[in-house]
PDB file of N, CA and C in Angstrom:
ATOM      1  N   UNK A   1     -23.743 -12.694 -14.832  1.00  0.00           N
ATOM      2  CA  UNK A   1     -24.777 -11.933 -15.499  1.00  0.00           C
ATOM      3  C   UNK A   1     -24.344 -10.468 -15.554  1.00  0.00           C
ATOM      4  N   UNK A   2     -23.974 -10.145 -16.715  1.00  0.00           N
ATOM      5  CA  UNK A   2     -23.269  -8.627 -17.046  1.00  0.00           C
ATOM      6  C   UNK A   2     -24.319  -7.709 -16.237  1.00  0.00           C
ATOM      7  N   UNK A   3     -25.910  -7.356 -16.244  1.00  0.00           N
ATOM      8  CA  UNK A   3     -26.293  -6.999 -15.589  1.00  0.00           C
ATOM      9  C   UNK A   3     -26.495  -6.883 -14.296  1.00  0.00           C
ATOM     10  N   UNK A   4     -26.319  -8.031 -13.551  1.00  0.00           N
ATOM     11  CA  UNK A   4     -25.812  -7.527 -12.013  1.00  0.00           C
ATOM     12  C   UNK A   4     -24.918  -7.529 -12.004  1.00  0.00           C
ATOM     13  N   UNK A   5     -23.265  -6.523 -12.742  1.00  0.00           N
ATOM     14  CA  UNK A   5     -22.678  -6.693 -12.324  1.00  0.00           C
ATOM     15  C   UNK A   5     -22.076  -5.192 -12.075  1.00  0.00           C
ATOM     16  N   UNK A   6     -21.226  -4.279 -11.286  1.00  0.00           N
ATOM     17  CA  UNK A   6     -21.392  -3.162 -11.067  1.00  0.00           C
ATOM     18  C   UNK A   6     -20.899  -2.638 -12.059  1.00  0.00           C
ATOM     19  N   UNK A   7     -21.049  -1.019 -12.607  1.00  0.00           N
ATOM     20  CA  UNK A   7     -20.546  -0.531 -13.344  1.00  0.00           C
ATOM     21  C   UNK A   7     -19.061  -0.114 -13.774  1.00  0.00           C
ATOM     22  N   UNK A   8     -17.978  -0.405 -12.359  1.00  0.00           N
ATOM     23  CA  UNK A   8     -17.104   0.306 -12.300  1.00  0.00           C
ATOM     24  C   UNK A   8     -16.072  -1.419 -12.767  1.00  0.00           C
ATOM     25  N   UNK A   9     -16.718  -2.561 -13.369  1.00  0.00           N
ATOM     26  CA  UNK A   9     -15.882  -3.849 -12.941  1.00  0.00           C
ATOM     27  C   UNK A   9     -14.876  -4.270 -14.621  1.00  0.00           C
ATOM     28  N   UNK A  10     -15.674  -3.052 -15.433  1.00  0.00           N
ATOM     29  CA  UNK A  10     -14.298  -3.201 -16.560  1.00  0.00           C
ATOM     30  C   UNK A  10     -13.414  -1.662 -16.606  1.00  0.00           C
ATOM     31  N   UNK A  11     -13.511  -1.096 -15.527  1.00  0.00           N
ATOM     32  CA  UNK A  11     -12.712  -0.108 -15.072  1.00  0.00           C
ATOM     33  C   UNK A  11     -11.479  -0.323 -13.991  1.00  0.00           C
ATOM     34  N   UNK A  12     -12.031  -1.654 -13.500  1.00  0.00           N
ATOM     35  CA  UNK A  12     -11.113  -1.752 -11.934  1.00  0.00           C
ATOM     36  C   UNK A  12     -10.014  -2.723 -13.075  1.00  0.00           C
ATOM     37  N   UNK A  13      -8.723  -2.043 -11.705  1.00  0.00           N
ATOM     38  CA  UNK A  13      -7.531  -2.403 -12.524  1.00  0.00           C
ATOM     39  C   UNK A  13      -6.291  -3.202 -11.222  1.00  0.00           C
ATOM     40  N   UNK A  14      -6.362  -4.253 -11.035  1.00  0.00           N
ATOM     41  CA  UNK A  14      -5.732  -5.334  -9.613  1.00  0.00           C
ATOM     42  C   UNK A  14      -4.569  -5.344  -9.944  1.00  0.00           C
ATOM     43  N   UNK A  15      -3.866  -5.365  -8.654  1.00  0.00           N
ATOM     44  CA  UNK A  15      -2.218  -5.782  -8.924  1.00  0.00           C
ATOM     45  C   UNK A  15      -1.355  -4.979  -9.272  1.00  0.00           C
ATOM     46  N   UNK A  16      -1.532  -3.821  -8.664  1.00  0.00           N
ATOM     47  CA  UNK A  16      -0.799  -2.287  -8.883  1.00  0.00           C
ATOM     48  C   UNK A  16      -0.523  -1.987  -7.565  1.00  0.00           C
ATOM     49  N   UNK A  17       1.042  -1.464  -7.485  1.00  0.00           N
ATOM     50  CA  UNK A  17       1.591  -1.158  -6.118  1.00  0.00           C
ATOM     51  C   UNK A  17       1.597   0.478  -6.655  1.00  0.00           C
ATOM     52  N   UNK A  18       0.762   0.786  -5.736  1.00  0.00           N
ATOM     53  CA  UNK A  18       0.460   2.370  -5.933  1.00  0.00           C
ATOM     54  C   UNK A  18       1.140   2.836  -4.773  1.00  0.00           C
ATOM     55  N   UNK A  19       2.082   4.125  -5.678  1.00  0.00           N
ATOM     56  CA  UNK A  19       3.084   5.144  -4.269  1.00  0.00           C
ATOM     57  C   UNK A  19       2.240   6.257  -4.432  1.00  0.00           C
ATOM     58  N   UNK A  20       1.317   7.134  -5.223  1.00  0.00           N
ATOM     59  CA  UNK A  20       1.047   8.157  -5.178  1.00  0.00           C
ATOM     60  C   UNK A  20      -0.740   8.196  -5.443  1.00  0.00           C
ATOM     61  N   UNK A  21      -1.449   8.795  -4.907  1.00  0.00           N
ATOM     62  CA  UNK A  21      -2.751   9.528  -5.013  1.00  0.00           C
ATOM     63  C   UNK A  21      -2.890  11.055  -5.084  1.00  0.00           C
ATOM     64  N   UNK A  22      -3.408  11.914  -6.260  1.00  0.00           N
ATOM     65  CA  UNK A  22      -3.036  12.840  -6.485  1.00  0.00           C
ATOM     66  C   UNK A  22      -4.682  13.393  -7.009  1.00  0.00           C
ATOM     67  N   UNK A  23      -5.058  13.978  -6.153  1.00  0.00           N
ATOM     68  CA  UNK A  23      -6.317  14.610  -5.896  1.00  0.00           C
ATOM     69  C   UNK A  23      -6.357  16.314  -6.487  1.00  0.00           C
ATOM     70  N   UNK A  24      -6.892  16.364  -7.971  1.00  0.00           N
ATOM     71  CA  UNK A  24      -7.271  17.488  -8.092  1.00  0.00           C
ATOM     72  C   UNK A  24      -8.542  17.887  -9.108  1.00  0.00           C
ATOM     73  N   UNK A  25      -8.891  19.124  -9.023  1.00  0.00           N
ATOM     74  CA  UNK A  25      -9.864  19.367  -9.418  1.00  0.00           C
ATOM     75  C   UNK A  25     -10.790  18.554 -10.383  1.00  0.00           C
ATOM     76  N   UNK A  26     -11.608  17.568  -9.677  1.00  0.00           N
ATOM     77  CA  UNK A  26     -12.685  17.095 -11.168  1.00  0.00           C
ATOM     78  C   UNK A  26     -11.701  15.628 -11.514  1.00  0.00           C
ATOM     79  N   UNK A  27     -10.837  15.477 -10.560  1.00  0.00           N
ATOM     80  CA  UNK A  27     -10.154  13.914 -11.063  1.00  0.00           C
ATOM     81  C   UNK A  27      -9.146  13.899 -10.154  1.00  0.00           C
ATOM     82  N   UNK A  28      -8.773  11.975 -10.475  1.00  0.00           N
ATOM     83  CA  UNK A  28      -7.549  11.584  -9.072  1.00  0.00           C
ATOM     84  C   UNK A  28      -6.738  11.239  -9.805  1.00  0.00           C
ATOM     85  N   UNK A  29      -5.270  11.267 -10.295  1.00  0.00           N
ATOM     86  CA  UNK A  29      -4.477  10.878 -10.881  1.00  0.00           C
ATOM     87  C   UNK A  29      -3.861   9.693  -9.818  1.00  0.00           C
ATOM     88  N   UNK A  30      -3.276   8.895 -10.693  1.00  0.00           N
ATOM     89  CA  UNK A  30      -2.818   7.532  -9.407  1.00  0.00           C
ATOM     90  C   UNK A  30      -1.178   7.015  -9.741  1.00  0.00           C
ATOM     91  N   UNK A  31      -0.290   7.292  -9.432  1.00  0.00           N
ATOM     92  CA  UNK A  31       0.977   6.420  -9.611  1.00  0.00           C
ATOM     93  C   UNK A  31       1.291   5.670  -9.534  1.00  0.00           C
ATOM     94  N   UNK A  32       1.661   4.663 -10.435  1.00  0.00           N
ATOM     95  CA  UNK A  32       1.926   3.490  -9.674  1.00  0.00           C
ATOM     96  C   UNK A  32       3.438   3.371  -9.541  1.00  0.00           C
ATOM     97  N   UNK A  33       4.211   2.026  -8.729  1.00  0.00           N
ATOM     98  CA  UNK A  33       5.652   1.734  -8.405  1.00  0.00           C
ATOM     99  C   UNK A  33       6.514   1.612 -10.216  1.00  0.00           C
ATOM    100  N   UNK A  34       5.551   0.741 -11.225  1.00  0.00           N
ATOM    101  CA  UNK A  34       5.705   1.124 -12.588  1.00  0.00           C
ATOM    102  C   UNK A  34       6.198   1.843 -13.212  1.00  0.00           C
ATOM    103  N   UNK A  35       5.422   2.936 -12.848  1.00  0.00           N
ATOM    104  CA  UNK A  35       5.846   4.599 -13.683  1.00  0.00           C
ATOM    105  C   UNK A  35       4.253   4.482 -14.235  1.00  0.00           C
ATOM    106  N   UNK A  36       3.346   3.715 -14.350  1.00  0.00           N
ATOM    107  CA  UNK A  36       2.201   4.215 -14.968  1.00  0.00           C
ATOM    108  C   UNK A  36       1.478   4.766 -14.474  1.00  0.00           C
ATOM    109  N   UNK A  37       0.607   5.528 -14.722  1.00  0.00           N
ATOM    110  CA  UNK A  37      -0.328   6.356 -13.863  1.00  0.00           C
ATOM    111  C   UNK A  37      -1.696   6.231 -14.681  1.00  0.00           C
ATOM    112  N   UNK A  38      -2.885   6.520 -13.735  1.00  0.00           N
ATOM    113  CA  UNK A  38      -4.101   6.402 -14.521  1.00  0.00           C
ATOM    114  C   UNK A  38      -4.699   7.543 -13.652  1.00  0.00           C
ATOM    115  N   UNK A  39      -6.171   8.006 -14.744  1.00  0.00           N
ATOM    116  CA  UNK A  39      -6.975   9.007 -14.050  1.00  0.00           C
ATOM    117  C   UNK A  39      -8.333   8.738 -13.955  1.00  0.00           C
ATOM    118  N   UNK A  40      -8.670   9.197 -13.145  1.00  0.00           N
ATOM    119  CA  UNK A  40     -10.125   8.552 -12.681  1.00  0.00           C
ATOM    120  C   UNK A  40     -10.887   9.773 -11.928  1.00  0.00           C
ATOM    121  N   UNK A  41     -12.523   9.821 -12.248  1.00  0.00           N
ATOM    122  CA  UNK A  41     -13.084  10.640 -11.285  1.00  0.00           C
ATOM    123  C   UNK A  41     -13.104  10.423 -10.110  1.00  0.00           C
ATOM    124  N   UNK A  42     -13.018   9.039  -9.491  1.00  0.00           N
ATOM    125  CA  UNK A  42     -12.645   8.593  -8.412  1.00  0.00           C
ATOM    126  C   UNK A  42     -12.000   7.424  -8.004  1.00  0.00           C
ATOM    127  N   UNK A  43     -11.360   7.107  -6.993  1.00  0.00           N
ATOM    128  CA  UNK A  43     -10.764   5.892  -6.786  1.00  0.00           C
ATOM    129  C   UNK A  43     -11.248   5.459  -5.461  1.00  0.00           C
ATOM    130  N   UNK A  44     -11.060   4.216  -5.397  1.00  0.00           N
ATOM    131  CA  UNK A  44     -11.709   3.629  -4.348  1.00  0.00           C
ATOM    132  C   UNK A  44     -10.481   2.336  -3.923  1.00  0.00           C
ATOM    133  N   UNK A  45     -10.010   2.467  -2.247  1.00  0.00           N
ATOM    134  CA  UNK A  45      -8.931   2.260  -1.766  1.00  0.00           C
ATOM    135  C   UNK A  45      -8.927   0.899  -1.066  1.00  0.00           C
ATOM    136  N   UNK A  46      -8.756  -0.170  -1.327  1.00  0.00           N
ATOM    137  CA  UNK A  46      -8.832  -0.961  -0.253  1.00  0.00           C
ATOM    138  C   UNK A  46      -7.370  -1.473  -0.056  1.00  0.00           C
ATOM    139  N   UNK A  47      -6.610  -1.455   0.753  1.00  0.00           N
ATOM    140  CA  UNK A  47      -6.158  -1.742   1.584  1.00  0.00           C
ATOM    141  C   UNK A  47      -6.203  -1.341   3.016  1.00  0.00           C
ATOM    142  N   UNK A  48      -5.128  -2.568   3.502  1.00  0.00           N
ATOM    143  CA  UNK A  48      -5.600  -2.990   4.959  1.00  0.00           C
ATOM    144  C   UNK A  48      -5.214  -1.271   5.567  1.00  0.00           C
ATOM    145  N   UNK A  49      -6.071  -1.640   6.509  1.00  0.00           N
ATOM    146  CA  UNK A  49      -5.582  -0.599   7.902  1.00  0.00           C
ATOM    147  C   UNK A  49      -4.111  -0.243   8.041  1.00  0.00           C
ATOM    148  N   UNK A  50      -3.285  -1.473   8.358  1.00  0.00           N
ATOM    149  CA  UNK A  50      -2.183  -1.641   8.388  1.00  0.00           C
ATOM    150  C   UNK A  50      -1.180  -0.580   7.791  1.00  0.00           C
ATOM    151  N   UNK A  51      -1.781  -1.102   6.208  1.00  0.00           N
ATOM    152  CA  UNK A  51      -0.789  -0.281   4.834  1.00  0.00           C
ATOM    153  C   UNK A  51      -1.351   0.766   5.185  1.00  0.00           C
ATOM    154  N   UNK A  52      -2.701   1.561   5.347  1.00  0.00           N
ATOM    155  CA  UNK A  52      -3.087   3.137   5.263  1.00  0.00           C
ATOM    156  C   UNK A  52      -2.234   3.593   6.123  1.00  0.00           C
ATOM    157  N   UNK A  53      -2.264   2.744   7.673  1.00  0.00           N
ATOM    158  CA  UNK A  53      -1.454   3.620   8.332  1.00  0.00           C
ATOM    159  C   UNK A  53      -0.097   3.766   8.343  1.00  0.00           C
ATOM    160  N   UNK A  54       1.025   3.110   7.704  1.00  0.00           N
ATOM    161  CA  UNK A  54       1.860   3.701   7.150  1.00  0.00           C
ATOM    162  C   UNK A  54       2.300   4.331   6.070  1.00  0.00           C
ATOM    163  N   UNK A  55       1.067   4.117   5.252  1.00  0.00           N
ATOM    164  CA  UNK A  55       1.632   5.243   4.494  1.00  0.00           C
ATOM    165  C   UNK A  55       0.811   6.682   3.322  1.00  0.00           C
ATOM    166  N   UNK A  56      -0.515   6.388   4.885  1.00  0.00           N
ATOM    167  CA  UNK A  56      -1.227   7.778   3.654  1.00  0.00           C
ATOM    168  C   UNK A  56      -0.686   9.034   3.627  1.00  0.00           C
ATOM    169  N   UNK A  57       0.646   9.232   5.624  1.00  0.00           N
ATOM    170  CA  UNK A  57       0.931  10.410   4.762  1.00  0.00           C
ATOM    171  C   UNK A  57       1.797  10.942   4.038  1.00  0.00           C
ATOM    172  N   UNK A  58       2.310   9.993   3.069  1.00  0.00           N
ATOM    173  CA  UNK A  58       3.062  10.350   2.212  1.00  0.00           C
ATOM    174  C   UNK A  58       2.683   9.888   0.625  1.00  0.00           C
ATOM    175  N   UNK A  59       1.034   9.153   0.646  1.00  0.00           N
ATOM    176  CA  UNK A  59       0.627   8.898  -0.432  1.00  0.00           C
ATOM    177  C   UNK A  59       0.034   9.232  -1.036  1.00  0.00           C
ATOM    178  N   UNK A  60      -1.071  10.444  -0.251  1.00  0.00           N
ATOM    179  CA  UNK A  60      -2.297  11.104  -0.859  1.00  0.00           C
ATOM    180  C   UNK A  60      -1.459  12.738  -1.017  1.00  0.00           C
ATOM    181  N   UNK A  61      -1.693  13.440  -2.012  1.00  0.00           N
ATOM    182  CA  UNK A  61      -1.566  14.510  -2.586  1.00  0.00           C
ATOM    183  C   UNK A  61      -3.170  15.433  -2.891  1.00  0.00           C
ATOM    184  N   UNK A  62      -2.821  16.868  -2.187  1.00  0.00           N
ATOM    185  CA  UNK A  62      -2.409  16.973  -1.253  1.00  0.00           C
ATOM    186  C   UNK A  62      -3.133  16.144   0.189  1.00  0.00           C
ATOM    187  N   UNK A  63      -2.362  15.845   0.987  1.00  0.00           N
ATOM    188  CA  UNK A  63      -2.500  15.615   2.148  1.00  0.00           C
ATOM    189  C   UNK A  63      -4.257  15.231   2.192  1.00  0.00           C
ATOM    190  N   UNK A  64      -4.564  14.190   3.195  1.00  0.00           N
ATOM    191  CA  UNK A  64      -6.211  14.600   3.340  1.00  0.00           C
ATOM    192  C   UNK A  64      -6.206  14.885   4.619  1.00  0.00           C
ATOM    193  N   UNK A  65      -7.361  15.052   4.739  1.00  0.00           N
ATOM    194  CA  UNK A  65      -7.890  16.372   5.832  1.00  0.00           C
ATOM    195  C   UNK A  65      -7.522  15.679   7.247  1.00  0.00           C
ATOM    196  N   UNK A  66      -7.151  16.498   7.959  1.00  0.00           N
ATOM    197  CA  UNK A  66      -6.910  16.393   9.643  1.00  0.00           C
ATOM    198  C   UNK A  66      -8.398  14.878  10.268  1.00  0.00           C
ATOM    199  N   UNK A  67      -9.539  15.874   9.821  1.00  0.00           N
ATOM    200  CA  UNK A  67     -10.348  14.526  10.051  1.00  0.00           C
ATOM    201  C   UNK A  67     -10.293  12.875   9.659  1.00  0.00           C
ATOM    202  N   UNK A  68      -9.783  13.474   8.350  1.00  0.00           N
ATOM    203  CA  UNK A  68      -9.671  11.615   8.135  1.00  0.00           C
ATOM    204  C   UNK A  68      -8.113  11.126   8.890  1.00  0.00           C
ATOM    205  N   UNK A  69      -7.025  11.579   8.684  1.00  0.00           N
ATOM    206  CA  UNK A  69      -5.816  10.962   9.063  1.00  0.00           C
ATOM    207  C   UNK A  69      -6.376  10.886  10.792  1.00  0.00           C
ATOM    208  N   UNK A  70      -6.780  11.628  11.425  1.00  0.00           N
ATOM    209  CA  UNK A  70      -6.661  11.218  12.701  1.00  0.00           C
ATOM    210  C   UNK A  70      -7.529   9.802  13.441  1.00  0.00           C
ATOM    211  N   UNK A  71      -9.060   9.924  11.776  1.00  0.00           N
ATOM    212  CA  UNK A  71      -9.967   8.482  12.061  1.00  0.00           C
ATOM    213  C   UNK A  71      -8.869   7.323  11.872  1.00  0.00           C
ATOM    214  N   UNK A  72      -7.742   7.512  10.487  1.00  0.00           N
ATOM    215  CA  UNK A  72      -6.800   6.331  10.215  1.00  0.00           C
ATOM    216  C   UNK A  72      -6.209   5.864  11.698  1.00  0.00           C
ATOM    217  N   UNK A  73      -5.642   7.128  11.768  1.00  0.00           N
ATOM    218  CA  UNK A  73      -4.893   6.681  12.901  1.00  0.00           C
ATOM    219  C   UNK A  73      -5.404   6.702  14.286  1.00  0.00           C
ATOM    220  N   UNK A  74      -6.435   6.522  14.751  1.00  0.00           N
ATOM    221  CA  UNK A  74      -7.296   6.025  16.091  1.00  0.00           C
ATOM    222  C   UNK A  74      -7.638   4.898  15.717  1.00  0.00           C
ATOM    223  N   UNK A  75      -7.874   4.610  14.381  1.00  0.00           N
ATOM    224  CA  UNK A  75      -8.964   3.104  14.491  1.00  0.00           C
ATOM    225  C   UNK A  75      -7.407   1.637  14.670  1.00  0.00           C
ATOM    226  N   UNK A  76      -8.523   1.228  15.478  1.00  0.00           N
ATOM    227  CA  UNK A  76      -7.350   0.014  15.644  1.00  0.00           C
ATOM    228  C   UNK A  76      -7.723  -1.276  15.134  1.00  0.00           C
ATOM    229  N   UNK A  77      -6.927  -2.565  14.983  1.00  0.00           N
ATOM    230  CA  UNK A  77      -7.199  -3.619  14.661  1.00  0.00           C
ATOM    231  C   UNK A  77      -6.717  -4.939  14.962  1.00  0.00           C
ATOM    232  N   UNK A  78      -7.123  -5.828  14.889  1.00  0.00           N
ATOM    233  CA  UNK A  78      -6.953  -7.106  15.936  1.00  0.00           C
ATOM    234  C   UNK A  78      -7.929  -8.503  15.608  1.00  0.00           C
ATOM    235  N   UNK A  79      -7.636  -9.230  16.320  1.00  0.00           N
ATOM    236  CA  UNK A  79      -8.324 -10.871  16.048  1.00  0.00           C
ATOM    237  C   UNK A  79      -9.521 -10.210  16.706  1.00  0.00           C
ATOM    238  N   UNK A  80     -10.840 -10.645  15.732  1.00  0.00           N
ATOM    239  CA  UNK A  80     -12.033 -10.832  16.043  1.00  0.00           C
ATOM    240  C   UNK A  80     -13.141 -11.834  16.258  1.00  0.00           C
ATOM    241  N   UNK A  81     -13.522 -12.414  16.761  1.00  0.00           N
ATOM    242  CA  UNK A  81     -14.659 -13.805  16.812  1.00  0.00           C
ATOM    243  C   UNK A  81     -16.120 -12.938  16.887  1.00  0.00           C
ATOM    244  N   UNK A  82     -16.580 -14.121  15.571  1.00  0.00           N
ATOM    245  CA  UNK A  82     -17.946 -13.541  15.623  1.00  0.00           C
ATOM    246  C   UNK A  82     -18.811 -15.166  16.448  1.00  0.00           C
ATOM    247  N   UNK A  83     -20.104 -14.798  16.630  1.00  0.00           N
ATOM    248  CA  UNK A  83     -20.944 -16.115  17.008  1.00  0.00           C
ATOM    249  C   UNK A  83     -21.994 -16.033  16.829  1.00  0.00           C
ATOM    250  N   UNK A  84     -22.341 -17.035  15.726  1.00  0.00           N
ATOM    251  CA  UNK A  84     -24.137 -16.687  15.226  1.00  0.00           C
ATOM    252  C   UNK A  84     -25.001 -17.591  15.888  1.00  0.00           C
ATOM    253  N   UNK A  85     -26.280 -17.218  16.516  1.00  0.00           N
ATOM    254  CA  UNK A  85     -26.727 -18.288  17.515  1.00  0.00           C
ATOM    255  C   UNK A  85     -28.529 -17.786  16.625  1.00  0.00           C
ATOM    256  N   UNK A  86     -28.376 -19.248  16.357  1.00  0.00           N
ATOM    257  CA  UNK A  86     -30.046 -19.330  15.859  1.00  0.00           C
ATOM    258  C   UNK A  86     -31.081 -19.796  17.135  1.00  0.00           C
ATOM    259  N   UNK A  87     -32.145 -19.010  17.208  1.00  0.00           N
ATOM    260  CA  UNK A  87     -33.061 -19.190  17.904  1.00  0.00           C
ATOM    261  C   UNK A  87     -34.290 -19.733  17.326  1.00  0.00           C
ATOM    262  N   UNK A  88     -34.772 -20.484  17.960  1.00  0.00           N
ATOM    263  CA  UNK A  88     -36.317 -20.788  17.034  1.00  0.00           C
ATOM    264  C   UNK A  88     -37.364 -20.339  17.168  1.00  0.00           C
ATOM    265  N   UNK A  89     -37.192 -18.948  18.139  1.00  0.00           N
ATOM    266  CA  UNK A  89     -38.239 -17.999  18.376  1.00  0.00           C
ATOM    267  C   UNK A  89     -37.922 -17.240  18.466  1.00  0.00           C
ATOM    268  N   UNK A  90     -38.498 -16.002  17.642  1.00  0.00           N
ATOM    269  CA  UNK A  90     -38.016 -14.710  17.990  1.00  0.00           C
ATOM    270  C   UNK A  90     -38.545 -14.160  19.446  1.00  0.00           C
ATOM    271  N   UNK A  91     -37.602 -13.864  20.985  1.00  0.00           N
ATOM    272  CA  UNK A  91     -38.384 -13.487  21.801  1.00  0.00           C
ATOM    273  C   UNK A  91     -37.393 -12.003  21.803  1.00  0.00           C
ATOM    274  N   UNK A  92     -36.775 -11.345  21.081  1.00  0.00           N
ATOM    275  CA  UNK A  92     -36.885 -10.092  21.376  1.00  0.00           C
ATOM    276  C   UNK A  92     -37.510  -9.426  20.714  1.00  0.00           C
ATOM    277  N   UNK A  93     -37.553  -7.988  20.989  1.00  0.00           N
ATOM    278  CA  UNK A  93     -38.602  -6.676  20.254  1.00  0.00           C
ATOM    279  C   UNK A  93     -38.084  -6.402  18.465  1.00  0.00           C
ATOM    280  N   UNK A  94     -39.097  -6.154  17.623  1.00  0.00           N
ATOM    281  CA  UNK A  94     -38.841  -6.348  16.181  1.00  0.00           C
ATOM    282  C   UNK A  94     -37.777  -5.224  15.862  1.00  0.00           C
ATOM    283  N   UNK A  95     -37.851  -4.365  16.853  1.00  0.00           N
ATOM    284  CA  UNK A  95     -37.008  -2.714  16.577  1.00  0.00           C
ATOM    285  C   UNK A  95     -35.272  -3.090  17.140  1.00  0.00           C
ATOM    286  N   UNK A  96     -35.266  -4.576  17.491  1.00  0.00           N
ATOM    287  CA  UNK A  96     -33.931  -4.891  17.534  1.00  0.00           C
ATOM    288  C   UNK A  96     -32.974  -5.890  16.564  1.00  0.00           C
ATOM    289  N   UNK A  97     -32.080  -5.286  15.860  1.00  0.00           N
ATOM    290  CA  UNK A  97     -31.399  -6.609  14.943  1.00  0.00           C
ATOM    291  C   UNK A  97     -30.211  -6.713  15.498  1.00  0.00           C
ATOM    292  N   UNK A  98     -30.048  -6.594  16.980  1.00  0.00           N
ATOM    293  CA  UNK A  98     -28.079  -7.072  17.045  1.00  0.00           C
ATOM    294  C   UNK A  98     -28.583  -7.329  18.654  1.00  0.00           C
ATOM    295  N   UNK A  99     -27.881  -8.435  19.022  1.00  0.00           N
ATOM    296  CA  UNK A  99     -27.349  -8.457  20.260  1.00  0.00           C
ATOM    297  C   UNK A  99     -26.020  -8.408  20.769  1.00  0.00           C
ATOM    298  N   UNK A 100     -25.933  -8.176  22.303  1.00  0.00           N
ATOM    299  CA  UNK A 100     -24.238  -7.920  22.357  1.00  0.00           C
ATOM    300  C   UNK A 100     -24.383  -8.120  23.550  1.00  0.00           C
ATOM    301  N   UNK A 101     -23.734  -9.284  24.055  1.00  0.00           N
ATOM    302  CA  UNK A 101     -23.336  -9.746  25.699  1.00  0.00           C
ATOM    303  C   UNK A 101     -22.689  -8.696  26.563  1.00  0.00           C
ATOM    304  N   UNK A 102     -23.312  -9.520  27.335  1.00  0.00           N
ATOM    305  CA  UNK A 102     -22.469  -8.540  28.867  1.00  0.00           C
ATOM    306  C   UNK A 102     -21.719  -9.354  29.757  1.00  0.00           C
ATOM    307  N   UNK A 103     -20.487  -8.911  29.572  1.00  0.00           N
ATOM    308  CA  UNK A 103     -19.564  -9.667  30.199  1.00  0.00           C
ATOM    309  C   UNK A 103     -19.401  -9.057  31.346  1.00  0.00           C
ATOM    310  N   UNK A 104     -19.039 -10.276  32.729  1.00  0.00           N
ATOM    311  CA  UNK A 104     -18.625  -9.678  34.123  1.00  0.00           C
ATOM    312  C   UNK A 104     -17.439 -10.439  34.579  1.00  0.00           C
ATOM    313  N   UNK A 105     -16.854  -9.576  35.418  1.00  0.00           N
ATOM    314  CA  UNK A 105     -15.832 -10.314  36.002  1.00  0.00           C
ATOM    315  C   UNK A 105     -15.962 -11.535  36.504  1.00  0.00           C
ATOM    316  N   UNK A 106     -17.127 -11.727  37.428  1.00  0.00           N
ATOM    317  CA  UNK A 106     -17.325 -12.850  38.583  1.00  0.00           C
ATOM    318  C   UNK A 106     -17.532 -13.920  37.845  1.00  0.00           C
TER     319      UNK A 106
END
């Protein structure tokens, strides 16, 4: 349904090995391994952790800020398990939506 569908989805462009992000005034220019480049008011990045951290700093132009490279590079990543446990009564308080175990040594 074209209407739910977001605005940006005949703009997005898959399957581009991008070496360069180039941030300036009022637009992001983007390089790709190609030679093509596109411009955009904004871009929006997904790749893994992994790829950012080798190589935003030599991909974003200029440089981004001390704050973000140092969030890249603190956040870590690893095997995660989630576990959804249905209850058939709610017995905790309504002002709570997450639980989180407490693990002990013994």
């Amino acid at each position: 349904n074209p209407s739910e569908e977001l605005p940006v989805v005949n703009k997005t462009i898959l399957g581009k090995h991008v070496t360069k992000v180039e941030r300036r005034e009022g637009e992001v220019e983007v390089t790709c391994a190609d030679g093509s480049t596109y411009l955009a008011d904004h871009v929006i990045i997904t790749v893994s952790l992994g790829v950012l951290k080798k190589h935003a700093a030599c991909m974003f132009h200029p440089a981004l800020p001390a704050v973000k490279t140092a969030a890249i590079n603190t956040l870590g990543f690893g095997a995660v398990g989630k576990v959804f446990i249905l209850f058939p009564n709610r017995w905790w308080p309504e002002d709570i939506n997450a639980l989180y175990p407490l693990f002990s040594q013994t």
